[in-house]
C-alpha atoms as a PDB file:
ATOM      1  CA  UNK A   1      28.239 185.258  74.521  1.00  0.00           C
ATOM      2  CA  UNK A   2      26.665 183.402  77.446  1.00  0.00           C
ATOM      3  CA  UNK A   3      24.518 181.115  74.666  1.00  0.00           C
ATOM      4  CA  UNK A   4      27.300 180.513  72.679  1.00  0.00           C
ATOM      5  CA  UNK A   5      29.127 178.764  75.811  1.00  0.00           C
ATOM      6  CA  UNK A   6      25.850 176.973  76.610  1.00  0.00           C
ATOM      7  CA  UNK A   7      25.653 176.023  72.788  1.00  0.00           C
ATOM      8  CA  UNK A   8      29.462 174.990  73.142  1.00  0.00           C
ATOM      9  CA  UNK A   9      29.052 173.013  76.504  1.00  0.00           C
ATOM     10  CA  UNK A  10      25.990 170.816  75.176  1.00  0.00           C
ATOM     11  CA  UNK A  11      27.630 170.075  72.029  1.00  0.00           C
ATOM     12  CA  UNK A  12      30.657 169.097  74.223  1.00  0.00           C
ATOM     13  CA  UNK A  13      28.596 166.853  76.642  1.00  0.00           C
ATOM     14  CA  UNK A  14      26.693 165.540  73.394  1.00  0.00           C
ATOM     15  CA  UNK A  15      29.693 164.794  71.732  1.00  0.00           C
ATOM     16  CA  UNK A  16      31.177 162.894  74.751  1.00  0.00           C
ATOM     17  CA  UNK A  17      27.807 160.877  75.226  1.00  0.00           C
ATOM     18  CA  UNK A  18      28.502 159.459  71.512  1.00  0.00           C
ATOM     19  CA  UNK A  19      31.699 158.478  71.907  1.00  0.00           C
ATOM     20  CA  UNK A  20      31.077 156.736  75.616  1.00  0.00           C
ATOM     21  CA  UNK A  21      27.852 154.567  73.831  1.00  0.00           C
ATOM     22  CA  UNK A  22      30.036 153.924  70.644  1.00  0.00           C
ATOM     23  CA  UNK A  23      33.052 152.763  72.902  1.00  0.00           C
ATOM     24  CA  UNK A  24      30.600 150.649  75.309  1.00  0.00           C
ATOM     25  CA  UNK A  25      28.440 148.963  71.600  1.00  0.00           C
ATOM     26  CA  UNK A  26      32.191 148.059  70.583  1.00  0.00           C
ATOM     27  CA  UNK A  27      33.377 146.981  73.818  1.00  0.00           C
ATOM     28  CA  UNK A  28      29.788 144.465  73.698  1.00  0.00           C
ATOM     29  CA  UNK A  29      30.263 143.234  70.186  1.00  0.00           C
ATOM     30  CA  UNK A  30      33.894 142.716  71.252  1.00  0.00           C
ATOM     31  CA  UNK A  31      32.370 140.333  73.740  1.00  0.00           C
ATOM     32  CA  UNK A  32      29.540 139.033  72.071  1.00  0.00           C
ATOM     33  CA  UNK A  33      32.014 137.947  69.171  1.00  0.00           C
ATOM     34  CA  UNK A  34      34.919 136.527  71.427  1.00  0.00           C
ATOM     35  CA  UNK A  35      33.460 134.708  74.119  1.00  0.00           C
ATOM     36  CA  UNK A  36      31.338 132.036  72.685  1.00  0.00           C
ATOM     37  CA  UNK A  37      34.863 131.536  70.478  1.00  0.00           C
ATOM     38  CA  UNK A  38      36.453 131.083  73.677  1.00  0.00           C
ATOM     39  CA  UNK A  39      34.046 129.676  75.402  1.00  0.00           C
ATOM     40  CA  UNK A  40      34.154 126.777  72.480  1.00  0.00           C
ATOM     41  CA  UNK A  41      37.998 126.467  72.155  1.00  0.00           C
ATOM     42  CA  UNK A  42      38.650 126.382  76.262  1.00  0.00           C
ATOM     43  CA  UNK A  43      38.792 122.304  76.083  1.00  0.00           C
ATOM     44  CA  UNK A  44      41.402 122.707  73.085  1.00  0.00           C
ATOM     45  CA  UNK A  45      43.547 125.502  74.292  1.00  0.00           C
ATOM     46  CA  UNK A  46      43.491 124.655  77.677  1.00  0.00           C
ATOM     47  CA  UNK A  47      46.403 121.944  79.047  1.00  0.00           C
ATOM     48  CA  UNK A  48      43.906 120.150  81.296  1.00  0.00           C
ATOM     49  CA  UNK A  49      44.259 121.641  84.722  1.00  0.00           C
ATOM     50  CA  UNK A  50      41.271 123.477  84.557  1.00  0.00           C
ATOM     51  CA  UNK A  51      38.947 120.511  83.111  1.00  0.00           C
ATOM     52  CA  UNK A  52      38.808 117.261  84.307  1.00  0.00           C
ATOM     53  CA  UNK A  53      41.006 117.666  87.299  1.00  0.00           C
ATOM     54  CA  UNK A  54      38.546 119.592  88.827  1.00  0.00           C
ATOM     55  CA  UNK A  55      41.874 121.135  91.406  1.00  0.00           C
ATOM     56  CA  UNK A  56      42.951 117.869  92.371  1.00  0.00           C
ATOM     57  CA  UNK A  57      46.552 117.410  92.674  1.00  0.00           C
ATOM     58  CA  UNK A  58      48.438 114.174  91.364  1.00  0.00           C
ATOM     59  CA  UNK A  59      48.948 111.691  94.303  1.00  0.00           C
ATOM     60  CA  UNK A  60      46.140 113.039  96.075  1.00  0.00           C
ATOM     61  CA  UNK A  61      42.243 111.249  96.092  1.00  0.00           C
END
């Protein structure tokens, strides 16, 4: 009885060790994938405030 709850309780821990490094290799491709798409299309989706002005507020110099 004892094994089988050691058997049960690695399979358990072995079981939640896939899922954690299947969620963290989707959670880098999800990364790898979107930022150099956003990293591209910042100048185009972005209304200007963050590029070019540099935090400079109209009127000032």
């Amino acid at each position: 009885m004892l094994a089988l709850r050691r058997l049960r309780a690695f399979f358990r821990a072995f079981y939640a060790s896939i899922v954690m490094a299947l969620g963290l290799s989707a959670f880098a491709v999800l990364c790898l994938v979107w930022l150099p798409f956003a990293w591209i299309l910042r100048p185009l989706l972005s209304d200007g405030a963050e590029s070019g002005a540099h935090g400079r507020r109209i009127g000032r110099r």
